[in-house]
PDB file of N, CA and C in Angstrom:
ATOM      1  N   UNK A   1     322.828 -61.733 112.368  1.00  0.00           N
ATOM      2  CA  UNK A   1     322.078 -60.586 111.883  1.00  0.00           C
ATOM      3  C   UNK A   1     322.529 -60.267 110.462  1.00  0.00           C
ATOM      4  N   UNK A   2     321.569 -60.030 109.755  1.00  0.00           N
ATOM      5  CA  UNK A   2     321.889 -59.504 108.515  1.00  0.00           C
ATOM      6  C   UNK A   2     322.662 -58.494 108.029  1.00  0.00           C
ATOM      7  N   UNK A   3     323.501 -58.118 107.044  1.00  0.00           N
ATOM      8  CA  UNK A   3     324.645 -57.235 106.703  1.00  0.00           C
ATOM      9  C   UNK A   3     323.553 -56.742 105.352  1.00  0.00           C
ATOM     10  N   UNK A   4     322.772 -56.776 104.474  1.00  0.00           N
ATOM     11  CA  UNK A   4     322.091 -56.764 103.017  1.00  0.00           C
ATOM     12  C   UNK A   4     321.408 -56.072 103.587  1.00  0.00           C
ATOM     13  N   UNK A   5     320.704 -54.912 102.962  1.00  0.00           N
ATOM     14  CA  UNK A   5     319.424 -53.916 103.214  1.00  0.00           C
ATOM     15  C   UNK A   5     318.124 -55.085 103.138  1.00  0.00           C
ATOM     16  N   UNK A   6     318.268 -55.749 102.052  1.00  0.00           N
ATOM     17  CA  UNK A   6     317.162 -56.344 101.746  1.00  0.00           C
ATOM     18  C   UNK A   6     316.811 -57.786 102.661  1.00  0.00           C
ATOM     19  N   UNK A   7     317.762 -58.330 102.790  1.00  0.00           N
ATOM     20  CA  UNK A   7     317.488 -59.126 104.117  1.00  0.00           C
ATOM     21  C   UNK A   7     317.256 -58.560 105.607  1.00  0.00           C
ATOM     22  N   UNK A   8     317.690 -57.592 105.441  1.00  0.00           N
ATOM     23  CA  UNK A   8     317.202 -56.656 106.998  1.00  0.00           C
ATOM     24  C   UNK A   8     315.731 -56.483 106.843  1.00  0.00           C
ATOM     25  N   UNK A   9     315.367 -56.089 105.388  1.00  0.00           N
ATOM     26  CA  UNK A   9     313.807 -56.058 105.435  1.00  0.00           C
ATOM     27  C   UNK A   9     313.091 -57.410 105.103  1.00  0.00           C
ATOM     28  N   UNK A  10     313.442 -58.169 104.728  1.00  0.00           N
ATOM     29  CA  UNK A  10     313.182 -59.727 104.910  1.00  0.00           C
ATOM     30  C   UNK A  10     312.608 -60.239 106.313  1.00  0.00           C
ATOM     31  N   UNK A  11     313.859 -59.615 107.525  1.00  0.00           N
ATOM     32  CA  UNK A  11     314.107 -59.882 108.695  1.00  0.00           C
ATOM     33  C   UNK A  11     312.866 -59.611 109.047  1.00  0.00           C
ATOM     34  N   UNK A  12     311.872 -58.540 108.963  1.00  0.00           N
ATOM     35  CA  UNK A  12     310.904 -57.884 109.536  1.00  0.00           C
ATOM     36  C   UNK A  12     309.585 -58.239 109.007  1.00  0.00           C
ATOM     37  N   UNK A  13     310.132 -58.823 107.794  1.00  0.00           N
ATOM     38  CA  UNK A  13     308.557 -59.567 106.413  1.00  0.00           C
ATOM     39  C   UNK A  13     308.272 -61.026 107.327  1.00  0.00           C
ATOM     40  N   UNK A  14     309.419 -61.208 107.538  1.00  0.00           N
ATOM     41  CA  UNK A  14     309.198 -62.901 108.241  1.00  0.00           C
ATOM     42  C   UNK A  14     308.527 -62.755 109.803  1.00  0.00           C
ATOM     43  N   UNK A  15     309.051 -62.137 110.489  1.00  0.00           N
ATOM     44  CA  UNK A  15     308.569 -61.895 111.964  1.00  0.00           C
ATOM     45  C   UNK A  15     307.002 -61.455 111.909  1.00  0.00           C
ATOM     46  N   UNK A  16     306.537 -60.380 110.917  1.00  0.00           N
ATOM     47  CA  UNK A  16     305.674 -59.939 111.203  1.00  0.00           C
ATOM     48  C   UNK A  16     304.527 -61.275 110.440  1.00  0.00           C
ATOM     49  N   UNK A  17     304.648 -62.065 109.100  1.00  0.00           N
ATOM     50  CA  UNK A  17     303.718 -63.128 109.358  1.00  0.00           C
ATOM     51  C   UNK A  17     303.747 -64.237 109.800  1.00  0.00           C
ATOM     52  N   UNK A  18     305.283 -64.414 110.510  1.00  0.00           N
ATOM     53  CA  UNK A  18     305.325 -65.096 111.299  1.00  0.00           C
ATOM     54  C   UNK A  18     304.142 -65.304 112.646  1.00  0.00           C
ATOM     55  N   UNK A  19     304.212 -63.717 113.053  1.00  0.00           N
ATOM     56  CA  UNK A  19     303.151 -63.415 114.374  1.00  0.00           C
ATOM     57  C   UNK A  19     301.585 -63.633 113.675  1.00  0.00           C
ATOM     58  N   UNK A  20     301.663 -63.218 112.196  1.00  0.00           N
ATOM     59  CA  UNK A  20     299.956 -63.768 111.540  1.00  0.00           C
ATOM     60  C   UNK A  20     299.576 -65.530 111.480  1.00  0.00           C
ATOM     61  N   UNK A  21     300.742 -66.165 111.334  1.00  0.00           N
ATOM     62  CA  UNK A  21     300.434 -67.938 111.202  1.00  0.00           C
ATOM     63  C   UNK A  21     300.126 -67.741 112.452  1.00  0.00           C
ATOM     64  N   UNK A  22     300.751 -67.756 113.669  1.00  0.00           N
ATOM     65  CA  UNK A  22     300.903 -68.340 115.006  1.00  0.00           C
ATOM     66  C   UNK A  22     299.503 -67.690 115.310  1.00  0.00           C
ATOM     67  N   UNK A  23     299.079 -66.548 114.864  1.00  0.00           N
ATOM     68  CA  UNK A  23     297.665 -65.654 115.589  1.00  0.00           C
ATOM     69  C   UNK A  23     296.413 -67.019 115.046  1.00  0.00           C
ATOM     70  N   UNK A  24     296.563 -67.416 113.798  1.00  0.00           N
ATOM     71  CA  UNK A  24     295.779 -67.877 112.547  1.00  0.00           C
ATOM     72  C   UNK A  24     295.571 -69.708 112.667  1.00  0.00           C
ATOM     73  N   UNK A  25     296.883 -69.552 113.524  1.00  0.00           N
ATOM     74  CA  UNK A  25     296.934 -71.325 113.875  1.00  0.00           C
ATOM     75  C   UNK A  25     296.170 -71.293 115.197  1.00  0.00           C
ATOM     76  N   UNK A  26     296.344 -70.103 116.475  1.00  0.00           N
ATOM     77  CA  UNK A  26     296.090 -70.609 117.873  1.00  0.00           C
ATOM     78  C   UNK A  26     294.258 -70.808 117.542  1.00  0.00           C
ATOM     79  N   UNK A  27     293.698 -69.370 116.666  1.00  0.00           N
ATOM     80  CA  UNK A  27     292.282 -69.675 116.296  1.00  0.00           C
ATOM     81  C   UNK A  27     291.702 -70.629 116.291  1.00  0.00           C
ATOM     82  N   UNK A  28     292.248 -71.644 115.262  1.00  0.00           N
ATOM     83  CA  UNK A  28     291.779 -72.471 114.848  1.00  0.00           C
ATOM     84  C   UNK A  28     292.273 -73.552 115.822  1.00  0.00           C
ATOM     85  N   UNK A  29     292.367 -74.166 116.826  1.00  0.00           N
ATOM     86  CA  UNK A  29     293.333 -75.114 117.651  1.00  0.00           C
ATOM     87  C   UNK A  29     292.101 -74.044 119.198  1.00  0.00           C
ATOM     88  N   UNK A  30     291.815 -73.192 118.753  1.00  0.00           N
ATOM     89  CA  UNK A  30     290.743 -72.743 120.044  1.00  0.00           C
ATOM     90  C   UNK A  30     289.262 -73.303 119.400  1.00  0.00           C
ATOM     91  N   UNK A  31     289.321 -72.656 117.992  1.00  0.00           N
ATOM     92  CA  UNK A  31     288.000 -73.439 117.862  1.00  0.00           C
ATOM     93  C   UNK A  31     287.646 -74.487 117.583  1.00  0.00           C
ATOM     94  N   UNK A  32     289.010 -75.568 117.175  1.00  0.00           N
ATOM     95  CA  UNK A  32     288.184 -77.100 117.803  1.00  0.00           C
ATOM     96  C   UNK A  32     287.839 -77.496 119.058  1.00  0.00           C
ATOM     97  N   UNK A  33     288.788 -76.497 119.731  1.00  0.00           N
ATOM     98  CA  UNK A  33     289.015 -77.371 121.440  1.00  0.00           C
ATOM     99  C   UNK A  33     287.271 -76.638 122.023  1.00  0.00           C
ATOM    100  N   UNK A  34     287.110 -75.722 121.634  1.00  0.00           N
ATOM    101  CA  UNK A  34     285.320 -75.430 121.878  1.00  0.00           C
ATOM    102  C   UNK A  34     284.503 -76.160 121.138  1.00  0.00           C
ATOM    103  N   UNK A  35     284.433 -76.800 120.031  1.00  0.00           N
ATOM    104  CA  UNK A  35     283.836 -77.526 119.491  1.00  0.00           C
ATOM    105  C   UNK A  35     283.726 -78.696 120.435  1.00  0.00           C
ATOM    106  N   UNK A  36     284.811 -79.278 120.451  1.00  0.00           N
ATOM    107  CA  UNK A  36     284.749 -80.981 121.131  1.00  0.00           C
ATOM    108  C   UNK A  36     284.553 -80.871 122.592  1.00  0.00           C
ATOM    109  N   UNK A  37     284.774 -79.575 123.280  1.00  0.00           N
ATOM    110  CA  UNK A  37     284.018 -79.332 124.744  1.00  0.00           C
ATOM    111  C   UNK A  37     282.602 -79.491 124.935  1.00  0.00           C
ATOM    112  N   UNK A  38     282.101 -78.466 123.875  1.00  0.00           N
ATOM    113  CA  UNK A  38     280.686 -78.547 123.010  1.00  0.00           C
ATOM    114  C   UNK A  38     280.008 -80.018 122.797  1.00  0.00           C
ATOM    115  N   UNK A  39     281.020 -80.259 122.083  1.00  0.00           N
ATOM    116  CA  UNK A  39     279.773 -81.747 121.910  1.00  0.00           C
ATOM    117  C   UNK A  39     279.934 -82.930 122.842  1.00  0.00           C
ATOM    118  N   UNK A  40     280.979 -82.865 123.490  1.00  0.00           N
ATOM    119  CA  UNK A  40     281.219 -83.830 124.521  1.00  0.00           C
ATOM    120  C   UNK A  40     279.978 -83.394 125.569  1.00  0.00           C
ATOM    121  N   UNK A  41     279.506 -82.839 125.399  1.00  0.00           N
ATOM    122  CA  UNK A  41     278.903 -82.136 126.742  1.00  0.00           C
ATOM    123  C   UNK A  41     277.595 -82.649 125.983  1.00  0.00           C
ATOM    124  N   UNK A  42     276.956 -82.471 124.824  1.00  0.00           N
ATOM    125  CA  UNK A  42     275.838 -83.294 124.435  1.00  0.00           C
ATOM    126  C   UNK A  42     274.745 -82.295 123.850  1.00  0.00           C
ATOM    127  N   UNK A  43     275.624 -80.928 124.108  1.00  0.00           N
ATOM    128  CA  UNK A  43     274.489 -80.214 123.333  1.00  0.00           C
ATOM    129  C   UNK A  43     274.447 -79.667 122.084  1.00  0.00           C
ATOM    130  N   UNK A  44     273.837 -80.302 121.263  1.00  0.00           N
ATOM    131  CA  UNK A  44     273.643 -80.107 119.499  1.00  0.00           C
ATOM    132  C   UNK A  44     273.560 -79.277 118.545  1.00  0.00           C
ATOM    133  N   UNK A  45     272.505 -78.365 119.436  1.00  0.00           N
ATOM    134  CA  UNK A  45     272.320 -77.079 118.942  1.00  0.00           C
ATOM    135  C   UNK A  45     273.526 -76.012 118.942  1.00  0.00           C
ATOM    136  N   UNK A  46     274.232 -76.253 120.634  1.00  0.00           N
ATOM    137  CA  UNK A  46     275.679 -75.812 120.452  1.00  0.00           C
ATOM    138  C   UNK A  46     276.881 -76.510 120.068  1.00  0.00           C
ATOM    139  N   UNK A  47     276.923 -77.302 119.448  1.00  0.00           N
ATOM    140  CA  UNK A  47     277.914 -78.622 118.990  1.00  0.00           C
ATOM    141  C   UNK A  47     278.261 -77.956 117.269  1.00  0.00           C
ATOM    142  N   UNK A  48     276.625 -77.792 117.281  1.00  0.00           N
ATOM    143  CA  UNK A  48     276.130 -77.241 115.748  1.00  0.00           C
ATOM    144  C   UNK A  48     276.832 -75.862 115.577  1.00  0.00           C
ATOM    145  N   UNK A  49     276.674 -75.085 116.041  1.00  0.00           N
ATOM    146  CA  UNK A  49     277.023 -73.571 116.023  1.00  0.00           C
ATOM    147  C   UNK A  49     278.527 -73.856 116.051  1.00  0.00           C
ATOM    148  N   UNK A  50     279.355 -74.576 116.998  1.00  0.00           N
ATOM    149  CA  UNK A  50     280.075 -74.331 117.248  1.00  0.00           C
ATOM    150  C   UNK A  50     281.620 -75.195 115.913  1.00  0.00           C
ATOM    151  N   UNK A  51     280.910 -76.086 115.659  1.00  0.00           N
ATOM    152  CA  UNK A  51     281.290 -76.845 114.171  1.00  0.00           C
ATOM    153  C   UNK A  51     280.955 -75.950 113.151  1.00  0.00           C
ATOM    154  N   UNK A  52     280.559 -75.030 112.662  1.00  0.00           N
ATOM    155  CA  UNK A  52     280.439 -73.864 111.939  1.00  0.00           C
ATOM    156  C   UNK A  52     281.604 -72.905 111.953  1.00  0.00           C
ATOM    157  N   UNK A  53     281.970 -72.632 113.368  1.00  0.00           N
ATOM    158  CA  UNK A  53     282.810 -71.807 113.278  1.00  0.00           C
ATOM    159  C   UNK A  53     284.218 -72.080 113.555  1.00  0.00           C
ATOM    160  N   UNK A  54     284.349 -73.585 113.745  1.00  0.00           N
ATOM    161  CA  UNK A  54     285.091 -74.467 113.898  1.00  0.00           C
ATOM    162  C   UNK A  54     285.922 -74.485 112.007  1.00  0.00           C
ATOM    163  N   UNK A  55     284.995 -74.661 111.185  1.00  0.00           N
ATOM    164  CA  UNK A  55     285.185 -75.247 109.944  1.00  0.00           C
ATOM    165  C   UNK A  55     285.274 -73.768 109.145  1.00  0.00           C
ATOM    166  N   UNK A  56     284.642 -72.545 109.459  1.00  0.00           N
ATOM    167  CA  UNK A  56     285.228 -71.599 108.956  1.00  0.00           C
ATOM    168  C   UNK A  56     286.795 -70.953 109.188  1.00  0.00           C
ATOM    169  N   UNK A  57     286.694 -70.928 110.794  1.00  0.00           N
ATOM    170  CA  UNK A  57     288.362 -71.146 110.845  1.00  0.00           C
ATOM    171  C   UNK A  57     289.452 -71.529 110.257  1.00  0.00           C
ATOM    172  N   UNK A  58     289.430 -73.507 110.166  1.00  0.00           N
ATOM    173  CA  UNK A  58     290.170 -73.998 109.429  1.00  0.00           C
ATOM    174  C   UNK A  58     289.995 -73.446 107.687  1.00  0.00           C
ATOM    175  N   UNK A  59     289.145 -73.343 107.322  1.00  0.00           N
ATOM    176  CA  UNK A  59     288.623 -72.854 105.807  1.00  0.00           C
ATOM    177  C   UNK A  59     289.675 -71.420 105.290  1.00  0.00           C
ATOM    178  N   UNK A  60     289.475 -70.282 106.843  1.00  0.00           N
ATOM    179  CA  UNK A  60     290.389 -68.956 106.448  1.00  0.00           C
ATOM    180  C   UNK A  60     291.633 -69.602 106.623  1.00  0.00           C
ATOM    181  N   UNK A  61     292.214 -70.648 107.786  1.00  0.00           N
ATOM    182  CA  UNK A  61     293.658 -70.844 107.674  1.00  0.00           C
ATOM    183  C   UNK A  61     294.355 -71.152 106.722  1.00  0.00           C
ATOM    184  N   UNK A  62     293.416 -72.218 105.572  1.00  0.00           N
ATOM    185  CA  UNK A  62     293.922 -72.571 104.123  1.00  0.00           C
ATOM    186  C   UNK A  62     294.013 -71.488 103.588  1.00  0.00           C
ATOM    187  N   UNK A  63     293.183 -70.834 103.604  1.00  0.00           N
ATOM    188  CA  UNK A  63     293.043 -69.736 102.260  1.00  0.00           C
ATOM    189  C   UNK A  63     294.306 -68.627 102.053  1.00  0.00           C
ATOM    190  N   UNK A  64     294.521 -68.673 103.367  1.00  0.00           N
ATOM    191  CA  UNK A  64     295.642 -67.471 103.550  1.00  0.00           C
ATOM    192  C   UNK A  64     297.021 -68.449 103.783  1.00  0.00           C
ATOM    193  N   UNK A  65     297.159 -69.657 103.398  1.00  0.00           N
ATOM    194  CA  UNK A  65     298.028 -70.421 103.354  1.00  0.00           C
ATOM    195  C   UNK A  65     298.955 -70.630 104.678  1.00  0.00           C
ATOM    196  N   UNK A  66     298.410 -70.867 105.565  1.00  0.00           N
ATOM    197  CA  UNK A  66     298.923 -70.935 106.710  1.00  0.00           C
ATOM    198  C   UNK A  66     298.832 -72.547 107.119  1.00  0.00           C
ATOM    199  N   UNK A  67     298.190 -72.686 106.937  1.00  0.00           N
ATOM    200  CA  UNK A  67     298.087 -74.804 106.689  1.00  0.00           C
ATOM    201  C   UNK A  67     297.887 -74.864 105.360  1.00  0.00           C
ATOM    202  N   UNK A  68     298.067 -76.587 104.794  1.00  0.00           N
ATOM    203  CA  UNK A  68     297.863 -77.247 103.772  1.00  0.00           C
ATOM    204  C   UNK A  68     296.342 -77.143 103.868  1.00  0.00           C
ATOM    205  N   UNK A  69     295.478 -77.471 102.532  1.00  0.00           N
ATOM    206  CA  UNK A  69     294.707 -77.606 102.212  1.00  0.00           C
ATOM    207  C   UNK A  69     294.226 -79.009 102.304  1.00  0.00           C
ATOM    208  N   UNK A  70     295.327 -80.101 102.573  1.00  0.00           N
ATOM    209  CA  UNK A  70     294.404 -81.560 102.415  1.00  0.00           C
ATOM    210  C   UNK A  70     294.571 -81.269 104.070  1.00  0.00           C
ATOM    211  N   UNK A  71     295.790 -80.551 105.149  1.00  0.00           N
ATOM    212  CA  UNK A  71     295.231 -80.588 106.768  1.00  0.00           C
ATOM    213  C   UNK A  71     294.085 -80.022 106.706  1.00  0.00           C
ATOM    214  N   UNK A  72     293.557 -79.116 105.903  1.00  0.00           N
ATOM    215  CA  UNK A  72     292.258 -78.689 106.709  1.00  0.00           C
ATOM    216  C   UNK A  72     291.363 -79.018 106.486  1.00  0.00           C
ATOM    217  N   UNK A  73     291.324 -80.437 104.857  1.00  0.00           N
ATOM    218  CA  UNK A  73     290.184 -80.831 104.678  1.00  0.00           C
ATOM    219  C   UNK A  73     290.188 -82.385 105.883  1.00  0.00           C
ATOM    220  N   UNK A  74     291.248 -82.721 106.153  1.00  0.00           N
ATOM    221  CA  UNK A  74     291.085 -83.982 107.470  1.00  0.00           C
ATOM    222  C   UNK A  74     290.528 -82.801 108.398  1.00  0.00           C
ATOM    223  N   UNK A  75     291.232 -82.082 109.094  1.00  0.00           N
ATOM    224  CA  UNK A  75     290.558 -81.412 110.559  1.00  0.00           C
ATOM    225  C   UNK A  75     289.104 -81.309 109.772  1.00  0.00           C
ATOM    226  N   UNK A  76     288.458 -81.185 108.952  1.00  0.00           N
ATOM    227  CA  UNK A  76     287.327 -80.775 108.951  1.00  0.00           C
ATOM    228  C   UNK A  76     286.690 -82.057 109.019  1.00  0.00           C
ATOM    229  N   UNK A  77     287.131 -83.181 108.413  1.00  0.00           N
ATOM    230  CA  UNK A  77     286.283 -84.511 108.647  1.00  0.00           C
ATOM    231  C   UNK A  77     286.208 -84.734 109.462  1.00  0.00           C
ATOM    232  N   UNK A  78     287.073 -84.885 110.405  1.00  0.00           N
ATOM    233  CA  UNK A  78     287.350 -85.317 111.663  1.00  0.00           C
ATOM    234  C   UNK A  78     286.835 -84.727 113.190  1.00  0.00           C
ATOM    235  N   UNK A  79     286.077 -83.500 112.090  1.00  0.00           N
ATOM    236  CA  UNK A  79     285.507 -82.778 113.520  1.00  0.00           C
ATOM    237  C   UNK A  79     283.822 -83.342 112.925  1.00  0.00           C
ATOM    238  N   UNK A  80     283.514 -83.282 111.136  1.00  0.00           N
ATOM    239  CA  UNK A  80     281.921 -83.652 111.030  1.00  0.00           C
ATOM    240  C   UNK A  80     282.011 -85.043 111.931  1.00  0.00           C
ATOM    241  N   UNK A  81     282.862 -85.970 111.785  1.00  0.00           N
ATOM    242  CA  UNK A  81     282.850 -87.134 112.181  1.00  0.00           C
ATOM    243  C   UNK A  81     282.253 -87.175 113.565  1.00  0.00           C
ATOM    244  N   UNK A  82     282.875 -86.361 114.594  1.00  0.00           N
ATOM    245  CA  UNK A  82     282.716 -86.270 115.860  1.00  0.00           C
ATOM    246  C   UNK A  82     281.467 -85.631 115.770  1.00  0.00           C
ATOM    247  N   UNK A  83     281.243 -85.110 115.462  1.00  0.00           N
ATOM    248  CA  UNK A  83     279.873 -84.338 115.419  1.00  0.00           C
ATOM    249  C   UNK A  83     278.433 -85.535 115.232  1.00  0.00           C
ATOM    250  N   UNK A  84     278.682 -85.929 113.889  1.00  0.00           N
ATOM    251  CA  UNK A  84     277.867 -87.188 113.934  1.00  0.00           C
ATOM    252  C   UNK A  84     277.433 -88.239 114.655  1.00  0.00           C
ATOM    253  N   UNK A  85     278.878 -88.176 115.270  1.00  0.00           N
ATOM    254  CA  UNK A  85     279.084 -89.603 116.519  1.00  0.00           C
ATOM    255  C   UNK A  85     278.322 -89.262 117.285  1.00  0.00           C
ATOM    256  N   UNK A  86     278.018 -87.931 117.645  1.00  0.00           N
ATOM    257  CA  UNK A  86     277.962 -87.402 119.241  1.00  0.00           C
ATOM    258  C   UNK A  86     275.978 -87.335 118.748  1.00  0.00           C
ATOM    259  N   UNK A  87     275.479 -87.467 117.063  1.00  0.00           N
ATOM    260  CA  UNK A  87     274.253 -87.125 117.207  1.00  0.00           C
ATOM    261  C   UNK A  87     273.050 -88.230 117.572  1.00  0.00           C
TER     262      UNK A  87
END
């Protein structure tokens, strides 16, 4: 445990976006796993919708720097990819 005022408040800077990555990562790791349920299943229209919100996800996780920017430009290929496959 910390003895420094300022690492005591450190202590509490880290935990609390700590709990924002982990909220910001499970999102995105839910909305592929609905995506590829989605299109495994064969329906397009919801494959479609659901790759939208799939790719906005990953899009806010970069932005707010919670992943790299080249991970979220692969997760994003890698889900059009599947998407394509499946059309």
């Amino acid at each position: 445990m910390p003895n420094i005022k300022s690492a005591k408040k450190r202590v509490k800077y880290i935990a609390k976006h700590t709990a924002r990555n982990t909220a910001v990562r499970s999102s995105v790791k839910t909305a592929i796993k609905r995506f590829r349920s989605v299109a495994e299943s064969g329906d397009m229209d919801q494959a479609q919708e659901q790759f939208k919100k799939a790719v906005s996800a990953i899009d806010k996780a970069a932005k707010k720097g919670v992943i790299h920017k080249n991970t979220a430009a692969r997760k994003k290929s890698r889900l059009a990819k599947a998407l394509n496959v499946t059309d």
